[in-house]
PDB file of N, CA and C in Angstrom:
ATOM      1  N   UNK A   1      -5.352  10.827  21.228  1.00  0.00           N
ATOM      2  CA  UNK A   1      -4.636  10.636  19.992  1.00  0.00           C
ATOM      3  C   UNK A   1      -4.522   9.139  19.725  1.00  0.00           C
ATOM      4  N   UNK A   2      -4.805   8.746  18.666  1.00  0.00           N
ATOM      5  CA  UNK A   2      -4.998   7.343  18.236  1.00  0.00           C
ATOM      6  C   UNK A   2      -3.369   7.612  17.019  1.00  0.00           C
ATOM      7  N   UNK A   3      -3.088   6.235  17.056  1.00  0.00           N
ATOM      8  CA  UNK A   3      -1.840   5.593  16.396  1.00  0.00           C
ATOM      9  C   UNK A   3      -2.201   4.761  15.258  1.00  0.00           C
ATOM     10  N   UNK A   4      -1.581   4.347  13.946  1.00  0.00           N
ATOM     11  CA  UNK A   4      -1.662   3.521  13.099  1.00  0.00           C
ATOM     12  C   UNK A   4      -1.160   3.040  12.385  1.00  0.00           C
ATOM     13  N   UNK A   5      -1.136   2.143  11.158  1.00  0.00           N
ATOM     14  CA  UNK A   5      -0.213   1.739  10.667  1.00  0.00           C
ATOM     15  C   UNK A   5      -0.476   1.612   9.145  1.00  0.00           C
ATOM     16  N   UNK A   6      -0.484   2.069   7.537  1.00  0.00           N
ATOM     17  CA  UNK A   6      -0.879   1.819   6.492  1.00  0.00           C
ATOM     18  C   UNK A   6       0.178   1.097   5.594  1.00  0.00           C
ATOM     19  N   UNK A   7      -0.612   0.171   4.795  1.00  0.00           N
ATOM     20  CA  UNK A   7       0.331  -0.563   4.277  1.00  0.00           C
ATOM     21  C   UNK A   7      -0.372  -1.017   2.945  1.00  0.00           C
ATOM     22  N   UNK A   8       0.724  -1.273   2.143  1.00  0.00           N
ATOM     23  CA  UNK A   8      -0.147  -1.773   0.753  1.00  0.00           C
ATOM     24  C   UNK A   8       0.375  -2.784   0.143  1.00  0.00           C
ATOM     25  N   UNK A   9      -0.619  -3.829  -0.439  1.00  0.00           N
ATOM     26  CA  UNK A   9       0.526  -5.252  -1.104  1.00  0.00           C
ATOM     27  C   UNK A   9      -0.245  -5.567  -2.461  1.00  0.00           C
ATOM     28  N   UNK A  10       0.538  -5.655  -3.448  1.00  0.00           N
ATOM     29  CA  UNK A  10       0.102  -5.796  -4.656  1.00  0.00           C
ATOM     30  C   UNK A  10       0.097  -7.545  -4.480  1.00  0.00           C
ATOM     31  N   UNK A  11      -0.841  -8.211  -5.066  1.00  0.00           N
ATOM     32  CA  UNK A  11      -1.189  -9.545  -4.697  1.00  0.00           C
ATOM     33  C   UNK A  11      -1.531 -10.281  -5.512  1.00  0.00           C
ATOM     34  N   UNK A  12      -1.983 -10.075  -6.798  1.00  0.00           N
ATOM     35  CA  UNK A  12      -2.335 -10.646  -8.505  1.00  0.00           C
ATOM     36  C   UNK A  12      -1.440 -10.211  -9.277  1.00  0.00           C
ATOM     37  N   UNK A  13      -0.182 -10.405  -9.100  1.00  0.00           N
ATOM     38  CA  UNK A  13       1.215  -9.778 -10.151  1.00  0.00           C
ATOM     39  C   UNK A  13       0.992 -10.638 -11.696  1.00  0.00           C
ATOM     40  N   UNK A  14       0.593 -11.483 -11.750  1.00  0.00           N
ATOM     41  CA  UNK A  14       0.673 -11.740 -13.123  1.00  0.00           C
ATOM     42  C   UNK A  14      -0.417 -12.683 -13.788  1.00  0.00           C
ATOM     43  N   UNK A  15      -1.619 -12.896 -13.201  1.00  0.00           N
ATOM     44  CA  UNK A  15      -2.259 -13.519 -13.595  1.00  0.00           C
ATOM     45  C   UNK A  15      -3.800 -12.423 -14.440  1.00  0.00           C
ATOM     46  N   UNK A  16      -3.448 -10.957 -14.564  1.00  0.00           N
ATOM     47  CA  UNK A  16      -4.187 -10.386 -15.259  1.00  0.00           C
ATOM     48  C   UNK A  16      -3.453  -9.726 -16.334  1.00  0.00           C
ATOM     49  N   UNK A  17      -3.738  -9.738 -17.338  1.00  0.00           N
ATOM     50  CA  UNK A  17      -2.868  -9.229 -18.320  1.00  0.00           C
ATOM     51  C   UNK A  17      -2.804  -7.543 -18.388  1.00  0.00           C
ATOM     52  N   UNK A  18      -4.031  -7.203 -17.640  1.00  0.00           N
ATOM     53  CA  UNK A  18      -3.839  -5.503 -17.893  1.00  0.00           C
ATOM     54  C   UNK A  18      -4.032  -4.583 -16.544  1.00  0.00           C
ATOM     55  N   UNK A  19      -3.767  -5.599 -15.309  1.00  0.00           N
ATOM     56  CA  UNK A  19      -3.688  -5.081 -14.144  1.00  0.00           C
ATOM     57  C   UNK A  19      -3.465  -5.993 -12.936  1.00  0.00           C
ATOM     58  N   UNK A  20      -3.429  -5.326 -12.012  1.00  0.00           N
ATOM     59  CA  UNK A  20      -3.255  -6.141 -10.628  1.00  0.00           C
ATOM     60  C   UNK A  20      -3.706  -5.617  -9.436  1.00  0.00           C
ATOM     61  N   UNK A  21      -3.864  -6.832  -8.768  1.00  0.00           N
ATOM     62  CA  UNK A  21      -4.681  -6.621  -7.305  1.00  0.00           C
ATOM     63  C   UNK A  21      -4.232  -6.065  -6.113  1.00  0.00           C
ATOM     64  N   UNK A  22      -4.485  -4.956  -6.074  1.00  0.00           N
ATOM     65  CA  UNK A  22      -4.173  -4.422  -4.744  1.00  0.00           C
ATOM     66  C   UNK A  22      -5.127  -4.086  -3.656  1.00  0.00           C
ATOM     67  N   UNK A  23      -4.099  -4.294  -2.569  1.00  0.00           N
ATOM     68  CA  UNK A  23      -4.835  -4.381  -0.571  1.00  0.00           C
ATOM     69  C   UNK A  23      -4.563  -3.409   0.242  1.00  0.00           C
ATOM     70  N   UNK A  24      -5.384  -2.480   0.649  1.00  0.00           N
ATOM     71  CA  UNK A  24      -4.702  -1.439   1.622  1.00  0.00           C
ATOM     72  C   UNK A  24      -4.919  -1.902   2.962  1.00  0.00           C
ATOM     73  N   UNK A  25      -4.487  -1.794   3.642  1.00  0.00           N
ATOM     74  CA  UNK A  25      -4.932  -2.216   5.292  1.00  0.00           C
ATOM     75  C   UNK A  25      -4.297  -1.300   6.298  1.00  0.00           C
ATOM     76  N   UNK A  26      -5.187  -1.206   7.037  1.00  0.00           N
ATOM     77  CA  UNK A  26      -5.035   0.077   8.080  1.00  0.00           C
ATOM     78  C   UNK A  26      -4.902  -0.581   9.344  1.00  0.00           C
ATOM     79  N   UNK A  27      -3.445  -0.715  10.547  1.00  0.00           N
ATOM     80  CA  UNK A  27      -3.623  -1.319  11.515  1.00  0.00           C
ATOM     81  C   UNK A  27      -3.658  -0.786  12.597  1.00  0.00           C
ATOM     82  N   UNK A  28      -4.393  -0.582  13.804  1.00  0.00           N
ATOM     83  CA  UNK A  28      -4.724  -0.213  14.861  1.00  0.00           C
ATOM     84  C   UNK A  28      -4.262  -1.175  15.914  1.00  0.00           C
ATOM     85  N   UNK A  29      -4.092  -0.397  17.385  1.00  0.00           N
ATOM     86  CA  UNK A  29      -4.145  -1.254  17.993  1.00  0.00           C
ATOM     87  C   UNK A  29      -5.174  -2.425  18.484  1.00  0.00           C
ATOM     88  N   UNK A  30      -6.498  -2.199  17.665  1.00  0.00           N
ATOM     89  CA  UNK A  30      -7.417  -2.360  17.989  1.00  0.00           C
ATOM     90  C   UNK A  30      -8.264  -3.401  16.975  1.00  0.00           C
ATOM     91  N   UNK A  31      -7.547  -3.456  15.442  1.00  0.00           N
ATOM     92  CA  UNK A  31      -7.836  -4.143  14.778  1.00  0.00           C
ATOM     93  C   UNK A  31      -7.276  -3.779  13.422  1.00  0.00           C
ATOM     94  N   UNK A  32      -7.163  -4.900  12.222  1.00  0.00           N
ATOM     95  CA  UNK A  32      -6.634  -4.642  11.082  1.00  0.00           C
ATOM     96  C   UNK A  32      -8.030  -4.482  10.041  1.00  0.00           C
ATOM     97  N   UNK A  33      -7.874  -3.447   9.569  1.00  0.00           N
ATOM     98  CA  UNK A  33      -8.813  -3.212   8.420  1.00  0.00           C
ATOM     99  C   UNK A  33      -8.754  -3.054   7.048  1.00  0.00           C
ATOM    100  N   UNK A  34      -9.267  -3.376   6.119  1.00  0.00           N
ATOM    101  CA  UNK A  34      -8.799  -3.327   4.620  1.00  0.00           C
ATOM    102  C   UNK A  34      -9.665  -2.036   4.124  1.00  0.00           C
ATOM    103  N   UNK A  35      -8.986  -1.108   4.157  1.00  0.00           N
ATOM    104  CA  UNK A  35      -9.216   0.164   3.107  1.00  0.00           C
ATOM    105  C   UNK A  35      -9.730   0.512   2.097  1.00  0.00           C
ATOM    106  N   UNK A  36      -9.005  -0.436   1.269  1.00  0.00           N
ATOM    107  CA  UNK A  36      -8.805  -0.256  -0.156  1.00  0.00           C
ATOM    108  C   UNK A  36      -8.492  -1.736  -0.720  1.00  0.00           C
ATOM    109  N   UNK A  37      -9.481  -2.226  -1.490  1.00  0.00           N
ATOM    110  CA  UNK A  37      -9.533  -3.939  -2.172  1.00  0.00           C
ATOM    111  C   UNK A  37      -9.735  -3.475  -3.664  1.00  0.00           C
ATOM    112  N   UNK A  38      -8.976  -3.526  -4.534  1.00  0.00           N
ATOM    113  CA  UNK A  38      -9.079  -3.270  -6.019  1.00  0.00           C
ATOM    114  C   UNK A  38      -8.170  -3.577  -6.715  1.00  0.00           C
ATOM    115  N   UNK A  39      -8.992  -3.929  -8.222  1.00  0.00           N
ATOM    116  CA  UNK A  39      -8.401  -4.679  -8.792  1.00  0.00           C
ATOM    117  C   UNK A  39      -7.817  -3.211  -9.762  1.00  0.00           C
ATOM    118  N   UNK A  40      -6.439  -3.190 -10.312  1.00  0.00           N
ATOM    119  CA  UNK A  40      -6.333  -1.846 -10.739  1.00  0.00           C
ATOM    120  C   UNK A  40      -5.766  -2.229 -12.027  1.00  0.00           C
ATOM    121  N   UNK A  41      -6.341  -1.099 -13.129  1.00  0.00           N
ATOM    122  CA  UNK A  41      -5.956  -1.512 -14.234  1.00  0.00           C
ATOM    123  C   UNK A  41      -5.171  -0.660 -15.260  1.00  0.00           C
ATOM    124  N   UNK A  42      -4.084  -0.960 -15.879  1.00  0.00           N
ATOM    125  CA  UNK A  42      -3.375   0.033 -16.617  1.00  0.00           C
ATOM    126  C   UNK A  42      -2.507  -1.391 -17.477  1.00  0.00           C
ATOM    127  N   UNK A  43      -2.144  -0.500 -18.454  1.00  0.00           N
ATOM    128  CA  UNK A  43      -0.960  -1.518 -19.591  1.00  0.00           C
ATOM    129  C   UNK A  43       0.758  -0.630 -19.290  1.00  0.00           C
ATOM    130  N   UNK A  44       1.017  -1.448 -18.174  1.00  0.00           N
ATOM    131  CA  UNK A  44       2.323  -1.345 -17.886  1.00  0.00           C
ATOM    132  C   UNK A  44       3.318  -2.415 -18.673  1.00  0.00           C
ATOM    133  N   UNK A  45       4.332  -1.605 -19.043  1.00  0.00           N
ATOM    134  CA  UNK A  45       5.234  -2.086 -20.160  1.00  0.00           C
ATOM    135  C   UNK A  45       6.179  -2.967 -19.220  1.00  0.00           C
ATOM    136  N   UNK A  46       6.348  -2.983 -18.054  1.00  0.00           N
ATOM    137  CA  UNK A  46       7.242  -3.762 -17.218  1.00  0.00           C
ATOM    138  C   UNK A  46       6.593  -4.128 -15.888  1.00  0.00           C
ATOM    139  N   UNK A  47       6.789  -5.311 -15.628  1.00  0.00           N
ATOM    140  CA  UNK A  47       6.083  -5.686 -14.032  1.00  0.00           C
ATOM    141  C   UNK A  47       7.245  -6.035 -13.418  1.00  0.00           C
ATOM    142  N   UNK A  48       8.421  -5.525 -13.202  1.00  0.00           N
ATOM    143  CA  UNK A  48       9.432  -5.413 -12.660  1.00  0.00           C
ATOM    144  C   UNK A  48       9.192  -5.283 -11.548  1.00  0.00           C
ATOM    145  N   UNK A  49       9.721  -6.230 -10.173  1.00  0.00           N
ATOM    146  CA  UNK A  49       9.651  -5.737  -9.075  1.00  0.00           C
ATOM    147  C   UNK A  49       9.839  -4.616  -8.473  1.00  0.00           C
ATOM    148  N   UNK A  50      10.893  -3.677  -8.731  1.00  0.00           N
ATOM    149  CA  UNK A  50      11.227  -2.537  -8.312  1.00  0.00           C
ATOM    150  C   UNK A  50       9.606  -1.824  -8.773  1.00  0.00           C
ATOM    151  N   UNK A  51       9.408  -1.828 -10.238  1.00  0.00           N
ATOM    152  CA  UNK A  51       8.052  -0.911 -10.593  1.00  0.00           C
ATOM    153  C   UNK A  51       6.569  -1.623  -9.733  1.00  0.00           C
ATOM    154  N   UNK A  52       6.688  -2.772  -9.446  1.00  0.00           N
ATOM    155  CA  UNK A  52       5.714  -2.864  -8.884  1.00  0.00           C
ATOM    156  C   UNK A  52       5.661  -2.373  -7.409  1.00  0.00           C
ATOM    157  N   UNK A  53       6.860  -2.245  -6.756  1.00  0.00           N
ATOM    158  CA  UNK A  53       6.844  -1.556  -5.419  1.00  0.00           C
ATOM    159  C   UNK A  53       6.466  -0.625  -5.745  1.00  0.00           C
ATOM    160  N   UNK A  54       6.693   0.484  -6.309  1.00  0.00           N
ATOM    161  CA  UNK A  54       6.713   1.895  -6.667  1.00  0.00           C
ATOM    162  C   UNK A  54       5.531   2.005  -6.738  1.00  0.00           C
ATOM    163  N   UNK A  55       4.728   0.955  -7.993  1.00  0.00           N
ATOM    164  CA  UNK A  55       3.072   1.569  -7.784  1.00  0.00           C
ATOM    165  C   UNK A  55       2.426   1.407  -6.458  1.00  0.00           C
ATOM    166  N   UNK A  56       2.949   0.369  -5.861  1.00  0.00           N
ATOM    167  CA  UNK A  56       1.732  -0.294  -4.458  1.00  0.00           C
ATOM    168  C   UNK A  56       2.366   0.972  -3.571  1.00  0.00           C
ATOM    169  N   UNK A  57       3.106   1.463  -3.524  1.00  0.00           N
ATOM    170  CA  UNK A  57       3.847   2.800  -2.493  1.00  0.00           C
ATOM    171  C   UNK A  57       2.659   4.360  -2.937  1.00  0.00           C
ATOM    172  N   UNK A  58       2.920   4.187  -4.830  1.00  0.00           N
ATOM    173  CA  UNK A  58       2.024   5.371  -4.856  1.00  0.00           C
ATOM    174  C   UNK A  58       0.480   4.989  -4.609  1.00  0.00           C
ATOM    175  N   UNK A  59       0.073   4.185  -5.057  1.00  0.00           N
ATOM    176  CA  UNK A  59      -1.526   4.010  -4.829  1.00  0.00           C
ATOM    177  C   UNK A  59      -1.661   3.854  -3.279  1.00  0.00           C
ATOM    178  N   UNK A  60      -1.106   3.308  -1.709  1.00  0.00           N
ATOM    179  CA  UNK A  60      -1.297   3.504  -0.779  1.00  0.00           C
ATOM    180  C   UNK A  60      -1.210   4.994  -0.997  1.00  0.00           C
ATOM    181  N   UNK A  61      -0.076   6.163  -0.922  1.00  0.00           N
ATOM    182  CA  UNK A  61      -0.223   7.450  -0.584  1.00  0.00           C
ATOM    183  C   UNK A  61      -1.524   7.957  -1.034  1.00  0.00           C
ATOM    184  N   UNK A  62      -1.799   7.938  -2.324  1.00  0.00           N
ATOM    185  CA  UNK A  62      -3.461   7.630  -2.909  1.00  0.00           C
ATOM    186  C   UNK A  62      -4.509   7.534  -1.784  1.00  0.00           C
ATOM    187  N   UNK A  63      -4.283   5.922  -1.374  1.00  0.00           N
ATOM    188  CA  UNK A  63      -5.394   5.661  -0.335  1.00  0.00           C
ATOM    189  C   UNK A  63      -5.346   6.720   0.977  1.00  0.00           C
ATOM    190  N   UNK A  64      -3.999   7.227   1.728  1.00  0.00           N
ATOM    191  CA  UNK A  64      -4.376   7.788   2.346  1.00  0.00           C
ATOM    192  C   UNK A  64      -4.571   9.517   2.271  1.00  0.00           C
ATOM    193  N   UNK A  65      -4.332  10.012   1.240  1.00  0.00           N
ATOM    194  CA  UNK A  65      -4.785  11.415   0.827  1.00  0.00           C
ATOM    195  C   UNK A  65      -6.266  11.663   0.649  1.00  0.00           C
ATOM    196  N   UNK A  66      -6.877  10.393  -0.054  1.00  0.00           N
ATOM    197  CA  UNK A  66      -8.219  10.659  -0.489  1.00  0.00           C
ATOM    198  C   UNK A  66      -9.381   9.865   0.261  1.00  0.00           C
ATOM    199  N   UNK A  67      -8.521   8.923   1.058  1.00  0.00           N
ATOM    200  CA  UNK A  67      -9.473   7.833   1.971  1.00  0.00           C
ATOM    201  C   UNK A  67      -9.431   7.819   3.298  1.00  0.00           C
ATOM    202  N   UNK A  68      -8.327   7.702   3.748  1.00  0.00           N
ATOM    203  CA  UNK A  68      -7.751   7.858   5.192  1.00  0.00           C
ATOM    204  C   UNK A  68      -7.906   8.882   6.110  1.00  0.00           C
ATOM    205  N   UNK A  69      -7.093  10.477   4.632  1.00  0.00           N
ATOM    206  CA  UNK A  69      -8.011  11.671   5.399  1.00  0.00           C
ATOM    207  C   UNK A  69      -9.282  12.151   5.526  1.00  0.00           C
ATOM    208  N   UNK A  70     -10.136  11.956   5.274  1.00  0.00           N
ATOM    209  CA  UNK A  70     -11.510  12.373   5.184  1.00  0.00           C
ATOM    210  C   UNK A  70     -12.013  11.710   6.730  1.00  0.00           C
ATOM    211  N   UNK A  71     -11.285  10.516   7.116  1.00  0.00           N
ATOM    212  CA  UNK A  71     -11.266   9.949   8.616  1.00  0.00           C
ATOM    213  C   UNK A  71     -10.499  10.668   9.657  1.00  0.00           C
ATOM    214  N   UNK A  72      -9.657  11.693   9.384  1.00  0.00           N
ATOM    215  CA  UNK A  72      -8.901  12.282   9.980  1.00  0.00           C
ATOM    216  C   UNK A  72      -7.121  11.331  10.812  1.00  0.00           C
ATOM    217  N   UNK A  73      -6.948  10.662   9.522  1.00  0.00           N
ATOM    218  CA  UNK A  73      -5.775  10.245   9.473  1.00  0.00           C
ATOM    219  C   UNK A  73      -4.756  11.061   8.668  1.00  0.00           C
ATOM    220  N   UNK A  74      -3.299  11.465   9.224  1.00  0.00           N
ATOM    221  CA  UNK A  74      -2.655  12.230   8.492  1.00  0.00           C
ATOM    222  C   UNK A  74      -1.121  10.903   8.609  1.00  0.00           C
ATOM    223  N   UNK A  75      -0.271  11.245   7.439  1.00  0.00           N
ATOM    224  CA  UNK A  75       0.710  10.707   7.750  1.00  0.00           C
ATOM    225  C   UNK A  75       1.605  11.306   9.199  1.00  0.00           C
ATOM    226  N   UNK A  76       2.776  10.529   9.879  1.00  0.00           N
ATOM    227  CA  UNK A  76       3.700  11.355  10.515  1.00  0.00           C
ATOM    228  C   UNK A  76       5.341  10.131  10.382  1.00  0.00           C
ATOM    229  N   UNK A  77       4.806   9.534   9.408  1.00  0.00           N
ATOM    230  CA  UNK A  77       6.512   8.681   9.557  1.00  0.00           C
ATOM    231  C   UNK A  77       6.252   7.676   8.085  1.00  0.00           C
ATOM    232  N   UNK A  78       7.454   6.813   7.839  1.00  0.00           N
ATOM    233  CA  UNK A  78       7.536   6.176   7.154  1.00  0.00           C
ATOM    234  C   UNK A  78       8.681   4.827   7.342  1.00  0.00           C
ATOM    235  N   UNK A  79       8.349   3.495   6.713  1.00  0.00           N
ATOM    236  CA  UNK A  79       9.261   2.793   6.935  1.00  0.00           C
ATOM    237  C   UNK A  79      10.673   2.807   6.051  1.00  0.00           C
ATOM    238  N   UNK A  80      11.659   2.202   5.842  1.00  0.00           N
ATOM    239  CA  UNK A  80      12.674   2.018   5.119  1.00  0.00           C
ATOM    240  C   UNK A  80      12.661   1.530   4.064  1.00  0.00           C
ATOM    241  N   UNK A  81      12.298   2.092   2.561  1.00  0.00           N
ATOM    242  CA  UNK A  81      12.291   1.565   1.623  1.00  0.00           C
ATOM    243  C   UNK A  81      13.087   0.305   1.112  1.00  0.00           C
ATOM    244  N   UNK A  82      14.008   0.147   1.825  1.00  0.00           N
ATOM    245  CA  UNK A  82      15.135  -1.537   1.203  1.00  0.00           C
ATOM    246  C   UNK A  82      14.245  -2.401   2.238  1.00  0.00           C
ATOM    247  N   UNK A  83      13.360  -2.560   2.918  1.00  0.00           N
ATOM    248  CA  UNK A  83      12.448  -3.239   3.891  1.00  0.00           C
ATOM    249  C   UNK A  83      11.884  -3.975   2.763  1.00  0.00           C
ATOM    250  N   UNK A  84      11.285  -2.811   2.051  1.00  0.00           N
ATOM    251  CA  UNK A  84       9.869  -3.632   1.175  1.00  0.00           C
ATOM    252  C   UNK A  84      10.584  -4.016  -0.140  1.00  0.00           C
ATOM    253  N   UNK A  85      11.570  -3.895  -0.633  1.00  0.00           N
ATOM    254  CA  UNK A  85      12.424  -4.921  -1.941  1.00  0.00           C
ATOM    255  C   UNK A  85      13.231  -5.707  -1.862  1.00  0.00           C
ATOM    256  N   UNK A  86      13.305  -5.820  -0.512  1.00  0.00           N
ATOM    257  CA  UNK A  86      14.293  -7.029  -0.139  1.00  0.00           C
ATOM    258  C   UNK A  86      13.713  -8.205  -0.501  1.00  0.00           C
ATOM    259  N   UNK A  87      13.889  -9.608  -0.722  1.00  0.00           N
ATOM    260  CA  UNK A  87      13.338 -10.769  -1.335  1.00  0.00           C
ATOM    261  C   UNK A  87      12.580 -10.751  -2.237  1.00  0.00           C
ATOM    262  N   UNK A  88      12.991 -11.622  -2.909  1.00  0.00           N
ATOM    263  CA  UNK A  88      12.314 -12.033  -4.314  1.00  0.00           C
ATOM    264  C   UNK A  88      11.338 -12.706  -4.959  1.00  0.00           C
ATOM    265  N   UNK A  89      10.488 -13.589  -3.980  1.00  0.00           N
ATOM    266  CA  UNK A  89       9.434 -14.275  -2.886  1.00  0.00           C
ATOM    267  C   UNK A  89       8.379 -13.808  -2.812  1.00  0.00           C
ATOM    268  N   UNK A  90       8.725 -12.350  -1.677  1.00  0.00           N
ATOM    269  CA  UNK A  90       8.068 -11.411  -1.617  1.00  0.00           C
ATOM    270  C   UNK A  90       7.219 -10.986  -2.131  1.00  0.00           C
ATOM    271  N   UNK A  91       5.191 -10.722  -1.525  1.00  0.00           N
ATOM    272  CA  UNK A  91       4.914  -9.577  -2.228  1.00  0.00           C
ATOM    273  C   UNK A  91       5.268  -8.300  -2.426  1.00  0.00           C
ATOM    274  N   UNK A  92       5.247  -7.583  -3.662  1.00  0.00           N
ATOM    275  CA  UNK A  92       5.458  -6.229  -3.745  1.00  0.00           C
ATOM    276  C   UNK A  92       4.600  -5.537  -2.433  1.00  0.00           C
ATOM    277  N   UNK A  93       5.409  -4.350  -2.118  1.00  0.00           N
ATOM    278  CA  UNK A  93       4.553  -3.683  -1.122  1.00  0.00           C
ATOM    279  C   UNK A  93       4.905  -2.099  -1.140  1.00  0.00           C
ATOM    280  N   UNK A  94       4.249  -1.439  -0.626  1.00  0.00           N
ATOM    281  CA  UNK A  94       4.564  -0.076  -0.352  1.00  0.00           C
ATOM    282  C   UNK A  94       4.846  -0.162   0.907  1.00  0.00           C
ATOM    283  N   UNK A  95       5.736   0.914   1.179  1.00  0.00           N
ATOM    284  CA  UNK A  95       6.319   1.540   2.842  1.00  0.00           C
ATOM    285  C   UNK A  95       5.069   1.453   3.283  1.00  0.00           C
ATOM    286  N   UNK A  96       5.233   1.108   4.675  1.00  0.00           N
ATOM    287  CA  UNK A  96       4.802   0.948   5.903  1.00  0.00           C
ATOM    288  C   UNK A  96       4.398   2.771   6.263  1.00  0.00           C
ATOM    289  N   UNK A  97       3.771   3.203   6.419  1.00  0.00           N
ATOM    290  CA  UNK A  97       3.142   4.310   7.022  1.00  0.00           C
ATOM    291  C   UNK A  97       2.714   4.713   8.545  1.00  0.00           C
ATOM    292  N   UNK A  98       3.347   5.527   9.047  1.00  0.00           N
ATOM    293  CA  UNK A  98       2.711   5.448  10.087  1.00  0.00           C
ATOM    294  C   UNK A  98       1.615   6.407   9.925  1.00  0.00           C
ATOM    295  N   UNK A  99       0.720   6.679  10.421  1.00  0.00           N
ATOM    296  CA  UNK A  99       0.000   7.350  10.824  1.00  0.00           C
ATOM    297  C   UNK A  99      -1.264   7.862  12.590  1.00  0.00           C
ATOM    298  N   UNK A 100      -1.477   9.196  12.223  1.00  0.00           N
ATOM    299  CA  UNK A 100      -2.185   9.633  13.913  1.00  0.00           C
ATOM    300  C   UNK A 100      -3.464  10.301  13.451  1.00  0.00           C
ATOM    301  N   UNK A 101      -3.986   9.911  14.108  1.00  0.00           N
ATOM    302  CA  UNK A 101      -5.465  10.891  14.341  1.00  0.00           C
ATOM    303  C   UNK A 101      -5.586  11.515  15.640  1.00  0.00           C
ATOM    304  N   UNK A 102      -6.003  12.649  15.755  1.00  0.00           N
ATOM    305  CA  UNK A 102      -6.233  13.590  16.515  1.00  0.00           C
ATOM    306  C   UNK A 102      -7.912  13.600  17.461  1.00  0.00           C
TER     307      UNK A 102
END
């Protein structure tokens, strides 16, 4: 049984007018890998921090339903959502994921 870690950070918050850059990365004990590199595009009426967590949270679950599992990664935990909106600094991010493969 292998262990892991998924995570997502929105990283171009305002320098595209009709989207932003998001990073998936998958961490192992064994090495960090990027998943998912895309630039994503929609006309969101607010880039509010809170909404930008929210998307980088749903597009990781995204990455690992349609990307992760087909590798035979399933979720089995999650981090503490006030983790990833705490500071203002901060990139936006989605929860921390754990995940196992079998």
């Amino acid at each position: 049984m292998e262990f892991s870690r998924a995570e997502g950070v929105i990283t171009d918050v305002y320098n595209h007018p009709t989207g932003v850059h998001l990073v998936v990365y998958l961490e192992t004990t064994r090495r960090v890998e990027v998943v998912r590199d895309a630039r994503v595009n929609g006309a969101w009426e607010t880039r509010t921090r809170e909404a930008l967590v929210w998307l980088a949270d749903q597009l990781t679950q995204d990455t690992i339903s349609n990307e992760l599992a087909l590798q035979g990664w399933e979720p089995i935990g999650t981090s503490d959502r006030q983790e990833r909106i705490a500071g203002d600094d901060a990139l936006p991010r989605s929860n921390a994921y754990v995940l196992r493969r079998v």
